[in-house]
N, C-alpha and C. Protein backbone atom coordinates (compact mmCIF):
# COMPACT_ATOMS: atom_id res chain seq x y z
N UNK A 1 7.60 4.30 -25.64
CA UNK A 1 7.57 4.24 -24.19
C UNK A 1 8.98 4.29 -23.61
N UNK A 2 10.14 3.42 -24.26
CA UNK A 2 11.41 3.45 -23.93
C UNK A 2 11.94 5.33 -23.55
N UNK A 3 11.34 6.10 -24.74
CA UNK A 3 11.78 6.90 -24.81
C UNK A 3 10.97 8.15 -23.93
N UNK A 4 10.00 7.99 -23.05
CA UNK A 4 9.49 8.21 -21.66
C UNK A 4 10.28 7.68 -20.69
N UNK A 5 10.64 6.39 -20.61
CA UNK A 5 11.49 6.18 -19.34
C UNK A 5 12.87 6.58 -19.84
N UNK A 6 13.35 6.43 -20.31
CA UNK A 6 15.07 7.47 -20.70
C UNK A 6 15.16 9.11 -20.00
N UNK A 7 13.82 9.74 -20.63
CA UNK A 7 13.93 11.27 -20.16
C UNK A 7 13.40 11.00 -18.42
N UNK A 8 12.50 9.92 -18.37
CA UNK A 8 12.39 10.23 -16.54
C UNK A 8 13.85 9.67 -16.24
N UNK A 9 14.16 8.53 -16.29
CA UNK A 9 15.30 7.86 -15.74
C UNK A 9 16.72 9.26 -15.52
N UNK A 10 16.97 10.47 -16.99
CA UNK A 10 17.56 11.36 -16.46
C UNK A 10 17.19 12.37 -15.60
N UNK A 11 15.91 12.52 -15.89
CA UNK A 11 15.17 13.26 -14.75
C UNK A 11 15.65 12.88 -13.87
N UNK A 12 15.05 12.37 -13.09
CA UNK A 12 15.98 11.68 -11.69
C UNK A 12 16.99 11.59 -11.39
N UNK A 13 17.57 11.00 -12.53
CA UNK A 13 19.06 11.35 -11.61
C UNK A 13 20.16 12.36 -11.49
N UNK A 14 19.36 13.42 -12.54
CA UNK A 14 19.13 14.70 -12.72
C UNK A 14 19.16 15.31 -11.08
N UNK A 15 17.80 14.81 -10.52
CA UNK A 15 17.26 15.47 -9.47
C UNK A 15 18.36 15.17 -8.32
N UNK A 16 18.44 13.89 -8.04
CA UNK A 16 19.40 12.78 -6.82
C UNK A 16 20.91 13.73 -7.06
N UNK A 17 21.69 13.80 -8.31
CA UNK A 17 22.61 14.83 -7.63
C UNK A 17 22.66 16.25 -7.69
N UNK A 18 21.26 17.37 -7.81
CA UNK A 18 21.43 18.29 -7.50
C UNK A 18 20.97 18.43 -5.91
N UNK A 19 20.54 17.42 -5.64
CA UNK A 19 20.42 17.11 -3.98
C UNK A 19 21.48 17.48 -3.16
N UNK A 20 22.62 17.04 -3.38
CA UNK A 20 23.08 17.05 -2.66
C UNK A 20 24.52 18.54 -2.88
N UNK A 21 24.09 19.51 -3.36
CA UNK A 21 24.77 20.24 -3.57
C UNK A 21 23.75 21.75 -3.27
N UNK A 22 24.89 22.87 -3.00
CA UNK A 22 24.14 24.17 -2.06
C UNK A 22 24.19 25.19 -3.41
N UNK A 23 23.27 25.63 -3.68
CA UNK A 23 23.50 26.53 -4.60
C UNK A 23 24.26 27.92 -4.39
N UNK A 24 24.42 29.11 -5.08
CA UNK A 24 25.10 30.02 -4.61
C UNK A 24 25.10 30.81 -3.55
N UNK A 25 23.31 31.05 -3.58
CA UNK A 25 22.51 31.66 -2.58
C UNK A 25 22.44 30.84 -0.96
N UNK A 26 22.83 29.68 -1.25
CA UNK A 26 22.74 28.85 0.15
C UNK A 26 24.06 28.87 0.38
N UNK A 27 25.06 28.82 -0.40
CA UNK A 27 26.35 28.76 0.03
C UNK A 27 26.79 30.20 0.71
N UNK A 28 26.39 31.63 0.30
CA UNK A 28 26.52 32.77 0.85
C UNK A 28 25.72 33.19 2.32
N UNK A 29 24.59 32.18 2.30
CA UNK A 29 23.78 32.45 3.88
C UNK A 29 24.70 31.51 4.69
N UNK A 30 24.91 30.00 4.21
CA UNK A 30 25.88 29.21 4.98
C UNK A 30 27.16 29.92 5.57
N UNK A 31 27.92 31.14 4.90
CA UNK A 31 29.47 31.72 4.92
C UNK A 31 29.22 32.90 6.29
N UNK A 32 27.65 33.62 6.25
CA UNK A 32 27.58 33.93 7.08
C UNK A 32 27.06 33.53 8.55
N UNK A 33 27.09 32.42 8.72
CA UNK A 33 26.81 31.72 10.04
C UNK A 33 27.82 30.91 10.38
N UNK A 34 27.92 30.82 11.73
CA UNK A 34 29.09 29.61 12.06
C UNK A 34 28.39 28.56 13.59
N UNK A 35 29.58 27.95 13.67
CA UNK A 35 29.24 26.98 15.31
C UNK A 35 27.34 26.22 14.73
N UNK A 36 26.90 26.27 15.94
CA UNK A 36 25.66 25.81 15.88
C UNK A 36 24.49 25.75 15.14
N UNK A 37 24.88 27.27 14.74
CA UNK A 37 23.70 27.70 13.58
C UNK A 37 24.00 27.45 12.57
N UNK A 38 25.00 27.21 11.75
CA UNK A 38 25.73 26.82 10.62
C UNK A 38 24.89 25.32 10.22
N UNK A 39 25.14 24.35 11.74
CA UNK A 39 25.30 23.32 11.74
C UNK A 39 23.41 22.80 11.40
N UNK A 40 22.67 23.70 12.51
CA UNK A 40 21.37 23.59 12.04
C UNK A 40 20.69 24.29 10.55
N UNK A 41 21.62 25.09 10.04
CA UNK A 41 20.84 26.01 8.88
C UNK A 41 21.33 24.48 7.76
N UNK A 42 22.14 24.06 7.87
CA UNK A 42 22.56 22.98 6.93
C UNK A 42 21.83 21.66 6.76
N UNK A 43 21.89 21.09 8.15
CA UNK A 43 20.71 19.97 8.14
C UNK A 43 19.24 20.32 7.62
N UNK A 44 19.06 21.79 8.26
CA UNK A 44 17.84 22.04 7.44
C UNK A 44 17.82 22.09 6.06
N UNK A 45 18.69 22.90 5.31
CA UNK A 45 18.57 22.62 3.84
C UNK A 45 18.72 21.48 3.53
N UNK A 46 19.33 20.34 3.76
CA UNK A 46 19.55 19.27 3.78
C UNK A 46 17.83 18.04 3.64
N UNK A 47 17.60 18.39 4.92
CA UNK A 47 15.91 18.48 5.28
C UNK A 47 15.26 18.20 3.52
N UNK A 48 15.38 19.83 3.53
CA UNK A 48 14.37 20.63 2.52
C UNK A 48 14.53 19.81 0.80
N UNK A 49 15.37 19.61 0.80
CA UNK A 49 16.27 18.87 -0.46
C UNK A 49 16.36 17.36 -0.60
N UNK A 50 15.91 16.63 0.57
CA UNK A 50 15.68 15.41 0.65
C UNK A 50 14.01 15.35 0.17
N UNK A 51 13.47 16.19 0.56
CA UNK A 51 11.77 16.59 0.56
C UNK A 51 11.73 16.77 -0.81
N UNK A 52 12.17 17.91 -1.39
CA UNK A 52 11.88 18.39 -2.83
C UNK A 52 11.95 16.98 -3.60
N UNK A 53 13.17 16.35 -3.33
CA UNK A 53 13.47 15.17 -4.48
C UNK A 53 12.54 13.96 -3.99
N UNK A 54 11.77 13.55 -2.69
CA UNK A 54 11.15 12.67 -2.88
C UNK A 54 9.95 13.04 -3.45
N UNK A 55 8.99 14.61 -3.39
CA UNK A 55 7.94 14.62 -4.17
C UNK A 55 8.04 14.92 -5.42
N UNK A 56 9.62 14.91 -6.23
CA UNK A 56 9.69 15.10 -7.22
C UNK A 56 9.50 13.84 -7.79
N UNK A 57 10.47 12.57 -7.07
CA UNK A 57 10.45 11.43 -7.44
C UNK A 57 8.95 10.62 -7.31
N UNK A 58 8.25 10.50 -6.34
CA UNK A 58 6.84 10.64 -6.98
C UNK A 58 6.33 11.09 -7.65
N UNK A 59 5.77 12.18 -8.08
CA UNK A 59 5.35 12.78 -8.82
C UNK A 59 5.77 12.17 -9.97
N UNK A 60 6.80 11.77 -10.37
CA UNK A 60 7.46 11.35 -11.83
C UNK A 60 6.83 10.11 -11.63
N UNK A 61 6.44 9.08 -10.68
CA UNK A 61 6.53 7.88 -10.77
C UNK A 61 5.03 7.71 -10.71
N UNK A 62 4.05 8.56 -10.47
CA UNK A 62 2.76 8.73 -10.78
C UNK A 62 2.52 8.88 -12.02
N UNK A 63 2.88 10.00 -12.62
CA UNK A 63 3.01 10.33 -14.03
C UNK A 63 3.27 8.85 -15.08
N UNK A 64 4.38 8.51 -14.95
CA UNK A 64 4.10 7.03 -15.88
C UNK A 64 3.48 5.95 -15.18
N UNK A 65 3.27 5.68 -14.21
CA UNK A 65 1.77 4.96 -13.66
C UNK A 65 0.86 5.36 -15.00
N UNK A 66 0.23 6.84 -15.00
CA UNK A 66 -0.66 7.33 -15.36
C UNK A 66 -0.28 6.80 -17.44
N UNK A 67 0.68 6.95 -17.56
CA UNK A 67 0.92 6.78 -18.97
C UNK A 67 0.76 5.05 -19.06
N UNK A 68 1.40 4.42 -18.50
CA UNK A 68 1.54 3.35 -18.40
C UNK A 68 -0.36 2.49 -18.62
N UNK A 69 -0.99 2.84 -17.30
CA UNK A 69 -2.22 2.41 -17.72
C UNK A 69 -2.72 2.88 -18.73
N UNK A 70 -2.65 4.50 -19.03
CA UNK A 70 -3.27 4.88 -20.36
C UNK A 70 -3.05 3.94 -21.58
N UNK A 71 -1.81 3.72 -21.73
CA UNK A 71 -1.94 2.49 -22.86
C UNK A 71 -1.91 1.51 -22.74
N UNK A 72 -2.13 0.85 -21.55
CA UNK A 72 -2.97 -0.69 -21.35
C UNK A 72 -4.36 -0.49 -21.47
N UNK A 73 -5.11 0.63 -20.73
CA UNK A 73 -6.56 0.88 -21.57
C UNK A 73 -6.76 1.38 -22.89
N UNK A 74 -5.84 1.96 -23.34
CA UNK A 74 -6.09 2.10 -25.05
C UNK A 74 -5.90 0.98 -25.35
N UNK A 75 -5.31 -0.11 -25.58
CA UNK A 75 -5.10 -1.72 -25.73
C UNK A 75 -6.55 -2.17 -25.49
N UNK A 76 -7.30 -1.96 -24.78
CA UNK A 76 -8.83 -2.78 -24.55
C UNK A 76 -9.59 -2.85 -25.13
């Protein structure tokens, strides 16, 4: 079990700092905008990347829920 929470535990934090970074393709749409739109195309990815990582971070935290009871009911 240790060795389920190790690979989520990097999972995650895996996920938390690719959050906060623009990939190549976002960094080249970002270069072509400036002033206002810059400012909104960013918060939006920003947005979008806060989103991805919280249903990622659920999703993971369902998943060993799901393991977790599985072997408290195999135990019964």
């Amino acid at each position: 079990m240790s060795t389920v929470n190790n690979a989520a535990t990097s999972a995650l934090n895996k996920a938390l700092s690719n959050s906060n970074t623009y990939s190549t393709e976002e960094n080249n749409l970002l270069s072509k905008l400036s002033g206002p739109d810059r400012d909104r195309m960013e918060a939006q990815l920003a947005l979008q990347k806060q989103q991805e990582t919280v249903a990622f971070i659920s999703n993971m935290m369902k998943k060993l829920n799901e393991i977790a009871m599985s072997v408290i009911n195999n135990l019964k």
